[in-house]
Structures are given as structure tokens and as C-alpha cells.
Protein backbone atom coordinates (compact mmCIF):
# COMPACT_ATOMS: atom_id res chain seq x y z
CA UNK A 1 15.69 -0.29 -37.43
CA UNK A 2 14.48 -0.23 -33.87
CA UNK A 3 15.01 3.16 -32.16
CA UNK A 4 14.57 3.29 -28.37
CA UNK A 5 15.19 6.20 -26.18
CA UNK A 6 16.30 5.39 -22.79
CA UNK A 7 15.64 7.79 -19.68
CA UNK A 8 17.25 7.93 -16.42
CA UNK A 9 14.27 9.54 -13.90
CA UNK A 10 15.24 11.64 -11.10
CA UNK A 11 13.05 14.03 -8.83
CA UNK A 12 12.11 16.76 -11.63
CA UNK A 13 13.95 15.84 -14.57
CA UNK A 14 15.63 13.23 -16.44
CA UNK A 15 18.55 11.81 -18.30
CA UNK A 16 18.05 10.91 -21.87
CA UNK A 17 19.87 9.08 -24.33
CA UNK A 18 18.62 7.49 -27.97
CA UNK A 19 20.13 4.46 -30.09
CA UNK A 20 19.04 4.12 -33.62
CA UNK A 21 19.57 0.40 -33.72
CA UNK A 22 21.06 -1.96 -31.47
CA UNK A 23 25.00 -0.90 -30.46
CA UNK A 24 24.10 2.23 -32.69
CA UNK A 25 24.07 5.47 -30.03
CA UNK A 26 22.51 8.60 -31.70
CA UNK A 27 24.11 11.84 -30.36
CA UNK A 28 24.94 12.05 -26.63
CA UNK A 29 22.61 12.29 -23.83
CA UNK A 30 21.07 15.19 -22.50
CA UNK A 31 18.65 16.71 -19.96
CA UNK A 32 14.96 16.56 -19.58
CA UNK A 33 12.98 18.75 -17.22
CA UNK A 34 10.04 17.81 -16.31
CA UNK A 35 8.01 21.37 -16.94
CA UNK A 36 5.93 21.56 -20.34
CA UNK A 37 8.62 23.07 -22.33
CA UNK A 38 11.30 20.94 -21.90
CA UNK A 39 8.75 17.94 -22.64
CA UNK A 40 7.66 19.54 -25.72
CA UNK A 41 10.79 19.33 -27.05
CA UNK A 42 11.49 15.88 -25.65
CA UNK A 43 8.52 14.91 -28.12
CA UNK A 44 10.24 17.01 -30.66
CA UNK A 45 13.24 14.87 -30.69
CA UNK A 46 10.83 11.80 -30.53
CA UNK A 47 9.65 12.57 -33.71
CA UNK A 48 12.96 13.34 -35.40
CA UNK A 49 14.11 9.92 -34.15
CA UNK A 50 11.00 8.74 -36.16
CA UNK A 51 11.70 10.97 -39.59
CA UNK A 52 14.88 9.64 -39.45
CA UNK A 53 14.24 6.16 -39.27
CA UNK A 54 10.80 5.62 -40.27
CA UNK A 55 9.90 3.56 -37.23
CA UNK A 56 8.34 5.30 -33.57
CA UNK A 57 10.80 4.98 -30.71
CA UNK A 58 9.99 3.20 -27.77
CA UNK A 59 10.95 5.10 -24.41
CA UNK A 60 12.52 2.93 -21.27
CA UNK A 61 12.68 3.84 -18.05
CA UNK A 62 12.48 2.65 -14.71
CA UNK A 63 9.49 2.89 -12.10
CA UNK A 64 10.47 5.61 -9.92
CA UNK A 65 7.12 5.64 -7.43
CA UNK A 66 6.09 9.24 -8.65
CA UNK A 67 9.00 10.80 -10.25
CA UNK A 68 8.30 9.38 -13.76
CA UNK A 69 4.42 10.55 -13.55
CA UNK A 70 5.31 13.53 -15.85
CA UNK A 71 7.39 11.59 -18.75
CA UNK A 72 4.40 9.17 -18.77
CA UNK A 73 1.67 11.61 -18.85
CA UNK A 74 3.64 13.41 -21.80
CA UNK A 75 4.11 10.15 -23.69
CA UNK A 76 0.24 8.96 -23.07
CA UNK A 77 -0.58 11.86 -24.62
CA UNK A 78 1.19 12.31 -27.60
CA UNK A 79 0.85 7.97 -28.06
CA UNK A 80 4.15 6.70 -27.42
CA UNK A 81 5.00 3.34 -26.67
CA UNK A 82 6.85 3.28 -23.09
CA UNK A 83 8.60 0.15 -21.16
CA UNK A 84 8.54 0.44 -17.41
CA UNK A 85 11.35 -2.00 -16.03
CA UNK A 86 11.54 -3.10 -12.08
CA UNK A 87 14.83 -1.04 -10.49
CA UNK A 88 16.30 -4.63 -9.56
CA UNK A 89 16.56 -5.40 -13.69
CA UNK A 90 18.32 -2.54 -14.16
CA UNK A 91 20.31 -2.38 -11.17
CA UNK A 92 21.50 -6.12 -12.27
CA UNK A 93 21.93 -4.86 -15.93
CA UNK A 94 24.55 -1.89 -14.48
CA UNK A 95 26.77 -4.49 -13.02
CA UNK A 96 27.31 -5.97 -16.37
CA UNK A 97 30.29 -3.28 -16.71
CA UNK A 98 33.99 -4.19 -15.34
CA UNK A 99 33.86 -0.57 -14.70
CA UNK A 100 32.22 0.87 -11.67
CA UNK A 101 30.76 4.26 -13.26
CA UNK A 102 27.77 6.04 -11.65
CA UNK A 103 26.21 8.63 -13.79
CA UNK A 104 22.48 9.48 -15.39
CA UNK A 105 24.38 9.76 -18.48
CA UNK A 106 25.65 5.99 -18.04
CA UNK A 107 21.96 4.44 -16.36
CA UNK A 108 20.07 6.21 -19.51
CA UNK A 109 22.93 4.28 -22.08
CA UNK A 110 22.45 0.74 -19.95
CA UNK A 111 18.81 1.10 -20.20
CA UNK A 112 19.08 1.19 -23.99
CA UNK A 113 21.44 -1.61 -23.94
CA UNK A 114 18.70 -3.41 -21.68
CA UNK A 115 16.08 -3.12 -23.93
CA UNK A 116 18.00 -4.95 -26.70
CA UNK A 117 19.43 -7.61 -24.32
CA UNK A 118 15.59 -8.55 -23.13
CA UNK A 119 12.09 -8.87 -24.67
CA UNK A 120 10.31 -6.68 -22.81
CA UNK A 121 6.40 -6.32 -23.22
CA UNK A 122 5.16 -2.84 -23.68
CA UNK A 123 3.49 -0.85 -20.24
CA UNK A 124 -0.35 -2.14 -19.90
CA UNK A 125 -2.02 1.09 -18.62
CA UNK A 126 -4.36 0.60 -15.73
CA UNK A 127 -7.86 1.50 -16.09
CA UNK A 128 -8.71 5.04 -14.12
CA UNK A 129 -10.96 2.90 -11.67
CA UNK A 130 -8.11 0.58 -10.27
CA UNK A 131 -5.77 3.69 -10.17
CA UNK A 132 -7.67 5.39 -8.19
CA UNK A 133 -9.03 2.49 -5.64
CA UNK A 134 -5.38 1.86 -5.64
CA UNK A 135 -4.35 5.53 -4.21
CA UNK A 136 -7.17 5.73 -2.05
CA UNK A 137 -6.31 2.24 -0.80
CA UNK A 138 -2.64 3.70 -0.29
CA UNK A 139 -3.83 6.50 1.31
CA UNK A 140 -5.68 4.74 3.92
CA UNK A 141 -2.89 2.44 5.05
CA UNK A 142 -0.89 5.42 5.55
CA UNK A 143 -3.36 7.23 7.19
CA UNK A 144 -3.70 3.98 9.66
CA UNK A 145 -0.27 4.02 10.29
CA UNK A 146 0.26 7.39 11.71
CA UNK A 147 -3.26 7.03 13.54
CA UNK A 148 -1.38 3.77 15.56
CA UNK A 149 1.31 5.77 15.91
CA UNK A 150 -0.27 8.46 17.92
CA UNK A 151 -2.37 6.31 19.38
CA UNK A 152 0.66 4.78 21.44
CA UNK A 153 1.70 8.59 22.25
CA UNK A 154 -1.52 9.26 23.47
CA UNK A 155 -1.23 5.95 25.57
CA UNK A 156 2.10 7.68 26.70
CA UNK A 157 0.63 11.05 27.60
CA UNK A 158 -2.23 9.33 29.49
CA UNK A 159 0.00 7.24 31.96
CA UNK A 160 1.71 10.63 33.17
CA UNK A 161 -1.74 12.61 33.46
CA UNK A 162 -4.79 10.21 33.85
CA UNK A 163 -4.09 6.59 33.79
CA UNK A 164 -6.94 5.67 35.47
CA UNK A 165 -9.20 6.89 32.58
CA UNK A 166 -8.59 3.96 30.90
CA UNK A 167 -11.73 1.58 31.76
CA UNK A 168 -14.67 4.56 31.95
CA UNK A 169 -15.64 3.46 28.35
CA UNK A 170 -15.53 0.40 26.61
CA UNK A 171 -13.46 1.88 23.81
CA UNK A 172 -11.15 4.60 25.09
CA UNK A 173 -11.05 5.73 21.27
CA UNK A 174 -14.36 6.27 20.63
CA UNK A 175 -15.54 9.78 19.96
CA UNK A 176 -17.50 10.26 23.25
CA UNK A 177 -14.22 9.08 25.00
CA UNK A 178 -11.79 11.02 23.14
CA UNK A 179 -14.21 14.53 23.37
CA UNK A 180 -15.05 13.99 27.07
CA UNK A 181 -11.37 13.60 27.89
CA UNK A 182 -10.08 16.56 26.29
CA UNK A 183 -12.64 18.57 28.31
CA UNK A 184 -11.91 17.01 31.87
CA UNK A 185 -8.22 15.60 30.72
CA UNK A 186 -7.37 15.69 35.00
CA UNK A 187 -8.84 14.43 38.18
CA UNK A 188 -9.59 18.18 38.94
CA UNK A 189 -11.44 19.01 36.13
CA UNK A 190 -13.97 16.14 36.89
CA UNK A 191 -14.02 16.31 40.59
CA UNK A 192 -14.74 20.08 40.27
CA UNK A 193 -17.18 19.35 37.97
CA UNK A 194 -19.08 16.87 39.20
CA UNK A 195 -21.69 14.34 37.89
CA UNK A 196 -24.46 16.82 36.96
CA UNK A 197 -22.38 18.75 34.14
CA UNK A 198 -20.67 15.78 33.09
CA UNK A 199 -23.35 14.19 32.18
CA UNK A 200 -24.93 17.07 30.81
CA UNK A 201 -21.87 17.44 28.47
CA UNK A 202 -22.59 13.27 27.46
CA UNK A 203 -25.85 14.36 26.14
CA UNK A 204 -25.03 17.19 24.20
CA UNK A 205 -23.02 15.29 22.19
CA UNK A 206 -25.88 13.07 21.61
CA UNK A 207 -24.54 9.63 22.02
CA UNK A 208 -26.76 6.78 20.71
CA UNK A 209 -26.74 5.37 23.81
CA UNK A 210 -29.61 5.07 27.04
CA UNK A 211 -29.34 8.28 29.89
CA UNK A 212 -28.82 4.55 32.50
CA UNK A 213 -25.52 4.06 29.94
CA UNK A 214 -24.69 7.16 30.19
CA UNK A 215 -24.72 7.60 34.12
CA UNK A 216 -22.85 4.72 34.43
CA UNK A 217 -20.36 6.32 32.65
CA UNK A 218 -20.43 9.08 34.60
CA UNK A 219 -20.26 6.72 37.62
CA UNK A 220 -17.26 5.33 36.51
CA UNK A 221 -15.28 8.42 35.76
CA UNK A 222 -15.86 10.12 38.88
CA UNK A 223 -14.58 7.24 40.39
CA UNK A 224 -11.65 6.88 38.42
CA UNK A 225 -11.00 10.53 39.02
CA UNK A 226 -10.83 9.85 43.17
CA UNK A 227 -8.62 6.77 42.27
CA UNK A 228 -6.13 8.08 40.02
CA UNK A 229 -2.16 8.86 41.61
CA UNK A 230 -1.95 12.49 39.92
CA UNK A 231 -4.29 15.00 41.67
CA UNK A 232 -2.14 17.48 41.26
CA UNK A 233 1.22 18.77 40.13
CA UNK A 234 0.37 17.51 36.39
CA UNK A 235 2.99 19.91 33.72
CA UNK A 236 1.30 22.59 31.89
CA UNK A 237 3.08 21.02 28.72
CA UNK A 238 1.21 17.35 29.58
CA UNK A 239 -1.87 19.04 29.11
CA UNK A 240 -1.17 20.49 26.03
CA UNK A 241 0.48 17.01 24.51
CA UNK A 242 -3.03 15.66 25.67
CA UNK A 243 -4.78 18.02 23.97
CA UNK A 244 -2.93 17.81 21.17
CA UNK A 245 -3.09 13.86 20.57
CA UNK A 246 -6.86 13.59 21.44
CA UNK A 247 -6.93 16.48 18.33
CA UNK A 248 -5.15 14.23 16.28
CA UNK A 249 -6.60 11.23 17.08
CA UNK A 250 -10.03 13.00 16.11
CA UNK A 251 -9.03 13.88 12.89
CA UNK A 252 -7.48 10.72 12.18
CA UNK A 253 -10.61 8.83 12.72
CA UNK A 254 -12.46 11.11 10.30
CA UNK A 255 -10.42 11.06 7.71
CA UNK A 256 -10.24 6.85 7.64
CA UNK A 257 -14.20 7.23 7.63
CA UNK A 258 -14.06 9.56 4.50
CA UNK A 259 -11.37 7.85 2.94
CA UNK A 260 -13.32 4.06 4.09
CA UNK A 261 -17.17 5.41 2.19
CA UNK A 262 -15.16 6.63 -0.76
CA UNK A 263 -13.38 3.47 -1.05
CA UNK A 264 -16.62 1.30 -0.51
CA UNK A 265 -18.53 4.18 -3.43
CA UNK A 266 -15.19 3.21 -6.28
CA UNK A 267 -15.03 -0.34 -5.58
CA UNK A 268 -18.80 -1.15 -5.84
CA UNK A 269 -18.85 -0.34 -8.94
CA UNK A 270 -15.96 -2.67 -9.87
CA UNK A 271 -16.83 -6.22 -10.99
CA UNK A 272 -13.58 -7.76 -9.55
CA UNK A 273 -14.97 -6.15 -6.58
CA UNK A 274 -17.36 -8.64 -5.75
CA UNK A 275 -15.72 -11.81 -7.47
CA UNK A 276 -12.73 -11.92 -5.08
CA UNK A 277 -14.97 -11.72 -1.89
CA UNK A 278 -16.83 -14.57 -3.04
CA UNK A 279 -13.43 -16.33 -1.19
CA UNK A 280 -14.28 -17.05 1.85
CA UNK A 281 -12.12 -14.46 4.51
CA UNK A 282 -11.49 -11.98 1.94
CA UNK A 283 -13.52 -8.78 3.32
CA UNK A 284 -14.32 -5.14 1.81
CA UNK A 285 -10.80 -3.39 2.58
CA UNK A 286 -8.94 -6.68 1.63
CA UNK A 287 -10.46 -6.96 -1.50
CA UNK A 288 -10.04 -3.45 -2.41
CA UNK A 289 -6.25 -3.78 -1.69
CA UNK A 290 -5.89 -6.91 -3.58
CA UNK A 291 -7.63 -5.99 -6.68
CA UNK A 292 -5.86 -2.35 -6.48
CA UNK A 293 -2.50 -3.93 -6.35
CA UNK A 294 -3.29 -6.22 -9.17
CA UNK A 295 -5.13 -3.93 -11.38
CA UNK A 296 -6.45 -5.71 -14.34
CA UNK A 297 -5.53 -9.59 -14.62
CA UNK A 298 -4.96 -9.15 -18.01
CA UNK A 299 -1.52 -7.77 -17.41
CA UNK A 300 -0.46 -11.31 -16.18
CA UNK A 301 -0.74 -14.55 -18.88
CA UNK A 302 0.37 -17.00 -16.10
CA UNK A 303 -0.83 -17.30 -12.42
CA UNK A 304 2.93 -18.00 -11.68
CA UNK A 305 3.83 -14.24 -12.96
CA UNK A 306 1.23 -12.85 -10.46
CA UNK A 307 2.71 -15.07 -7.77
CA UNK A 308 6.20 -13.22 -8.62
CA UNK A 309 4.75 -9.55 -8.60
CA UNK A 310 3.59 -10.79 -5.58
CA UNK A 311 7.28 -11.64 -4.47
CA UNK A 312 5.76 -14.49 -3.06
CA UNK A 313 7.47 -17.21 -5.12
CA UNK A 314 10.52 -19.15 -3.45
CA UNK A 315 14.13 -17.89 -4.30
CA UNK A 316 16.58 -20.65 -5.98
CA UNK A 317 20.15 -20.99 -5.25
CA UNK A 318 22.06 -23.86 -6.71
CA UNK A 319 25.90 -23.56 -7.53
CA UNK A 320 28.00 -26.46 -9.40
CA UNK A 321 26.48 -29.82 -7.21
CA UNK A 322 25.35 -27.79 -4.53
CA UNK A 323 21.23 -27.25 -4.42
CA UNK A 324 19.68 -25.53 -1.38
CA UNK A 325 16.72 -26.73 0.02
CA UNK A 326 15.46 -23.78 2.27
CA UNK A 327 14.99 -21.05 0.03
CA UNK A 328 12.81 -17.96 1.60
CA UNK A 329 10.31 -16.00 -0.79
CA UNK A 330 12.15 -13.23 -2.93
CA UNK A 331 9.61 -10.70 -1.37
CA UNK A 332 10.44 -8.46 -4.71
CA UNK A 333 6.59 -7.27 -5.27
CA UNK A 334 4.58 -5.44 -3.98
CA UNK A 335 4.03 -5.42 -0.43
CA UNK A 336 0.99 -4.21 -0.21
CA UNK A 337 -0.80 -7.41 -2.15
CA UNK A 338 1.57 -9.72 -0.40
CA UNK A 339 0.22 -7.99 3.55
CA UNK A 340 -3.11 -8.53 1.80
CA UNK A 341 -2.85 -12.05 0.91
CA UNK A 342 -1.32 -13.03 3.78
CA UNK A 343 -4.42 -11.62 6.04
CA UNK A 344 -6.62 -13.07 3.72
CA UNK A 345 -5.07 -16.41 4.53
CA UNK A 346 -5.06 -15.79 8.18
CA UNK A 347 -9.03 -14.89 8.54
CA UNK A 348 -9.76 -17.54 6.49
CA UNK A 349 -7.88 -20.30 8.85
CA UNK A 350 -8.36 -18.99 12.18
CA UNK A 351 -11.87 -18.72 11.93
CA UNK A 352 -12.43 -21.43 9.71
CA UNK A 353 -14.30 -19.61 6.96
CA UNK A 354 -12.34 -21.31 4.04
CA UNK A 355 -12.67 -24.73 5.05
CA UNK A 356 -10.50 -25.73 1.45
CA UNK A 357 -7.89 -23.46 2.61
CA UNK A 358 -8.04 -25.04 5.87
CA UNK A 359 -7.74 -28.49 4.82
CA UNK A 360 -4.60 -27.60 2.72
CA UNK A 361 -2.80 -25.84 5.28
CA UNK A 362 -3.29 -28.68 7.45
CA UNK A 363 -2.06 -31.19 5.22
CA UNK A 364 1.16 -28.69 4.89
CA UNK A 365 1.21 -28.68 8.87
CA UNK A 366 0.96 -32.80 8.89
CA UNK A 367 3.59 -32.99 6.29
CA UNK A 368 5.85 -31.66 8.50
CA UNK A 369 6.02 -27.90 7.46
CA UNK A 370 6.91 -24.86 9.45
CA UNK A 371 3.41 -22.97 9.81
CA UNK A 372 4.97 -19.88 8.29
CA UNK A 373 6.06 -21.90 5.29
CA UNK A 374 2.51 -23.59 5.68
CA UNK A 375 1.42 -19.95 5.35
CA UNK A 376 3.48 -18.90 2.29
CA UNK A 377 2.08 -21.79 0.44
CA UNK A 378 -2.06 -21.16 1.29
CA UNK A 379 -0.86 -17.53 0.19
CA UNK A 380 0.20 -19.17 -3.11
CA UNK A 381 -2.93 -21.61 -3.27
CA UNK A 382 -5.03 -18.21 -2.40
CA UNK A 383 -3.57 -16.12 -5.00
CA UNK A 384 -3.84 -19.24 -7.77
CA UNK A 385 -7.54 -18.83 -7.37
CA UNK A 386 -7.85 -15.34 -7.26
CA UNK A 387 -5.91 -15.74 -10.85
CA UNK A 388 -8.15 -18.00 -11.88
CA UNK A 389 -11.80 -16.83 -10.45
CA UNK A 390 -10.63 -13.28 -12.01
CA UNK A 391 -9.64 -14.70 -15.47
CA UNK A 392 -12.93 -16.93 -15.70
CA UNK A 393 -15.03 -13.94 -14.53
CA UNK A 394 -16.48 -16.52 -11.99
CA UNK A 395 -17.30 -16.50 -8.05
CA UNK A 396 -15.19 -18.68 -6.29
CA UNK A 397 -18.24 -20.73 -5.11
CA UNK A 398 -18.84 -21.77 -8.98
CA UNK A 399 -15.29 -23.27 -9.19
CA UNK A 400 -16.27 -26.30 -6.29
């Protein structure tokens, strides 16, 4: 026999449903929440599956970003073998049905079916290290996002209150900038008062910089401030928006830095670590992202599988005597590692750090190719090494 339980995950509980043997259903499906009681006897059930056929049941389910955390936590723990399958499989597997029937009852039953239908390789568990570079990796591109995205409503704010602020410092988001704005965020407030506090104010916050830096600054704003269009009549509620972006920008910009030194603390102490910036282009956060997203390289026996988590290998269409020849990437991976790759590629071809990656893309370009499809394909090259570098244990500078 080969029992299999299949389980359809939602937010907070799932749908399960158990075949003894292929086309042999056991009992109907039922409910799993995901607190410790109902799991408990979820394992319960596991084990009468196995008392009753002398073989342990494999569970399969698909990867539901976070949902599924609890099921695979309680199987971990109690050493159960579990199949994660890609939504798209199972999606296609639904449609196998002339019937169109939408249930949890029905996914749970297909994914059962599934598992028989396909030889699927059991879930290779990521060592705590990747998982947690991966997270924090995660974490910061989210962070980054929402920092660019009040960045361009501070930008907003600015234009309506002081647009002529924008020039006093070299960066207008760099601490000193931010804090010295949200105390004299109008004309006013730094005409009033004047150079003497202002610059008494720069040097309490004891910027690494020279007092002749610092006056210039000073200079600069006061100047500004006689320059800019709003002297008066700025909104009460402009203020506070100010205010209230410059706070958020702030806090933004401290959180990256925490989440940047503990990122730079996990991955130092990960060999891959320093093997895939032996590349030439591939940098600290790049490399962290990459080797996050991958996890170990064990999980893939062929570079061309990596290139498909990737979703960076070319889709195929070809129907009766018809064969296309532009096919676009199936972009079915992960994201993340494909962004990655892609900058990777970029740094190391604009600036001409990886002359072999280089040379290739301009043999692409001379054979006629598109540069984004000269792109793709140094993305492809790129991640064949990384494959390779990481399965020799080897910097890339060894493999010339």
C-alpha cells in the first residue's frame, strides 16, 4: 500500500482527505484547525492510517506563503514525510475534471489523485541559517519599498511647503537633513531663527563634518529660505504631513540599518556567502538574496531545475506543424532570485566588472539579439555558474 493524506490549506485550518492506495479513498474528508488540539488529533489519524496499513502516510499540500507553517511544524515534529507542490501543478491537476466543482473537500481529493499521477520528491527542509537570511532578506525589501514610497510623499509635501530646501544638503535624506527640516520645516521658522541657532542646532547633533561645512550649510538654507514662493499662508495640516513623513522617513532608515548589520552578522557566517561574491558584480545584499532564495543547492540535481525555480527558462508553444519562435520566460519562480540575478547581471556589464559576462552578452548583442533577451540569457549563463561554483564548493575565480 501507499497511503497519502492530502490537505487543502486555508488561513487557520485545513481540508483533509486520506486514500489508502491509489483510487482507494478512506472515509470522507474533514476539518483541520490549525490550534494544538485539532493537530493532535490530525497526528492521531496519521497513525491509524499507519496501523492500518503498515506503511507511514505521506501528507500533500500546496505552498500557501504562511498558511501551511502550522501543518508543517506539526508534521516536522512528530517525523512525517510531507510533499509541498507549486499552486500552478495543482491548479492544472483541478482542470483535469469535465466538471467545474470548487470545494476544499474536492482540492484535498485532487491532491491525492496528484500524488499518484506524479513522482514527486519528498520536501528538502532548509537549514535554520538560510531561513532566516531569507526572512530578514524579505523583510528588508519590504521595508525598502514603503521607505520609496514615502519618500515620493515627502517629495510631495515638500513642493507645497518648502521646495526650495531641496539643494541645502547634498543628500536631502540624510539624517542632518531630515532632523533640521522637521525643526525649521518653513521659511519662517529659519528666517526667525537665524544663522546663529541654526547652526547651533547642526552641532548638537554632532555631524562628522568641519564647523566651515557646516556654515555653508547654514549659508545655503537661509538663502533658500529668502528664495522660496511660500512665506506664508502654508496649511496647518502641511505641516503636520511634513512632520509626519520626515518621522517616517527616520524610522525607516533605522530600521534598514538594523535589519542591513543583522543581515551582514547571519550571512558571514555562511560559506555560500562568500563563494557567490567571488562573481564579479555580485555584492553583500545581492548575495544574501540569491543564496536565501536558493537555500541549499542540494535541493536542485540539475542547473536547468534552478534555472526553472528561477522562472527564468523560455516558455514552449508548438501545436500540430506550428512551432513559435519568440517564446518569453515563464517567470513561474521566485521573483525575488530572478530581481537578484538580473541586477547581478546589470552591475556586472555596465561597469565592466565581469569581463566573461561581458564578452557573452556582446556576442548575444552582435548576433542580433534584443538586449533584454541578451539579458535573460547572461541571467541564465550567471545562474549556470552560481550552480556550479556552489556545487564544487569553489570561488568563481578557480573555475577560469
Amino acid at each position: 500500500m501507499n497511503p497519502v493524506v492530502g490537505l487543502d490549506v486555508a488561513k487557520g485550518e485545513s481540508e483533509a482527505q486520506a486514500f489508502l492506495d491509489n483510487d482507494r479513498p478512506f472515509g470522507k474528508s474533514f476539518s483541520v484547525k490549525h490550534i494544538k488540539e485539532d493537530l493532535d488529533s490530525f497526528v492521531s489519524f496519521l497513525k491509524g492510517i499507519e496501523r492500518k496499513t503498515g506503511v507511514r502516510p505521506a501528507v500533500i499540500l500546496e505552498s500557501t506563503g504562511h498558511y501551511h507553517t502550522p501543518i508543517i511544524q506539526c508534521l516536522e515534529g512528530n517525523q512525517y514525510l510531507y510533499i509541498l507542490v507549486n499552486p500552478i501543478i495543482s491548479h492544472q491537476a483541478k482542470k483535469t475534471s469535465l466538471r467545474k466543482v470548487k470545494s476544499d473537500a474536492v482540492d484535498a481529493y485532487h491532491l491525492c489523485v496528484l500524488y499518484y499521477k506524479e513522482d514527486f520528491e519528498p520536501y528538502k527542509k532548509r537549514g535554520l541559517r538560510l531561513l532566516n537570511l531569507r526572512t530578514l532578506s524579505r523583510q528588508y525589501e519590504t521595508v525598502t519599498n514603503l521607505y520609496v514610497q514615502a519618500k515620493l510623499q515627502f517629495h510631495t509635501i515638500l513642493d507645497q511647503v518648502f521646495p526650495e530646501y531641496r539643494g541645502v544638503f547634498g543628500d536631502l535624506f540624510s539624517k542632518v537633513s531630515l532632523q533640521v527640516l522637521k525643526e525649521f520645516p518653513t521659511s519662517e521658522d529659519v528666517l526667525v531663527a537665524g544663522e546663529e541657532k541654526i547652526m547651533e542646532r547642526i552641532e548638537e547633533m554632532r555631524v562628522k563634518r568641519s564647523a566651515s561645512w557646516a556654515r555653508e550649510r547654514v549659508a545655503k538654507l537661509m538663502a533658500s529660505a529668502k528664495r522660496n514662493p511660500f512665506q506664508q499662508g502654508v496649511y496647518q495640516s502641511q505641516l503636520y504631513s511634513l512632520d509626519m513623513y520626515i518621522s517616517m522617513l527616520l524610522q525607516y532608515q533605522e530600521h534598514l540599518s538594523n535589519l542591513e548589520r543583522q543581515i551582514d552578522v547571519l550571512a558571514e557566517e555562511i560559506e555560500e556567502y562568500k563563494i557567490i561574491q567571488s562573481i564579479p558584480g555580485i555584492g553583500g545584499k545581492i548575495a544574501a538574496t540569491i543564496i536565501s532564495e536558493i537555500g541549499e543547492i542540494d535541493r536542485f540535481n540539475h542547473p536547468k531545475k534552478l534555472v526553472a525555480y528561477a522562472g527564468i527558462d523560455p516558455s514552449v508553444h508548438s501545436s500540430g506543424k506550428f512551432t513559435a519562435t519568440i517564446n518569453h520566460i515563464t517567470k513561474r519562480g521566485s521573483s525575488r532570485l530572478r530581481h537578484a540575478l538580473y541586477m547581478a547581471v546589470l552591475c556586472g556589464i555596465r561597469s565592466c566588472r565581469n569581463k566573461k559576462l561581458k564578452e557573452y552578452y556582446d556576442r548575444k548583442r552582435n548576433e542580433g539579439k534584443h538586449s533584454k533577451v541578451a539579458m535573460i540569457a547572461c541571467v541564465n549563463k550567471l545562474l549556470h555558474w552560481i550552480y556550479a561554483i556552489l556545487k564544487r564548493n569553489e570561488p568563481f575565480l578557480d573555475m577560469a
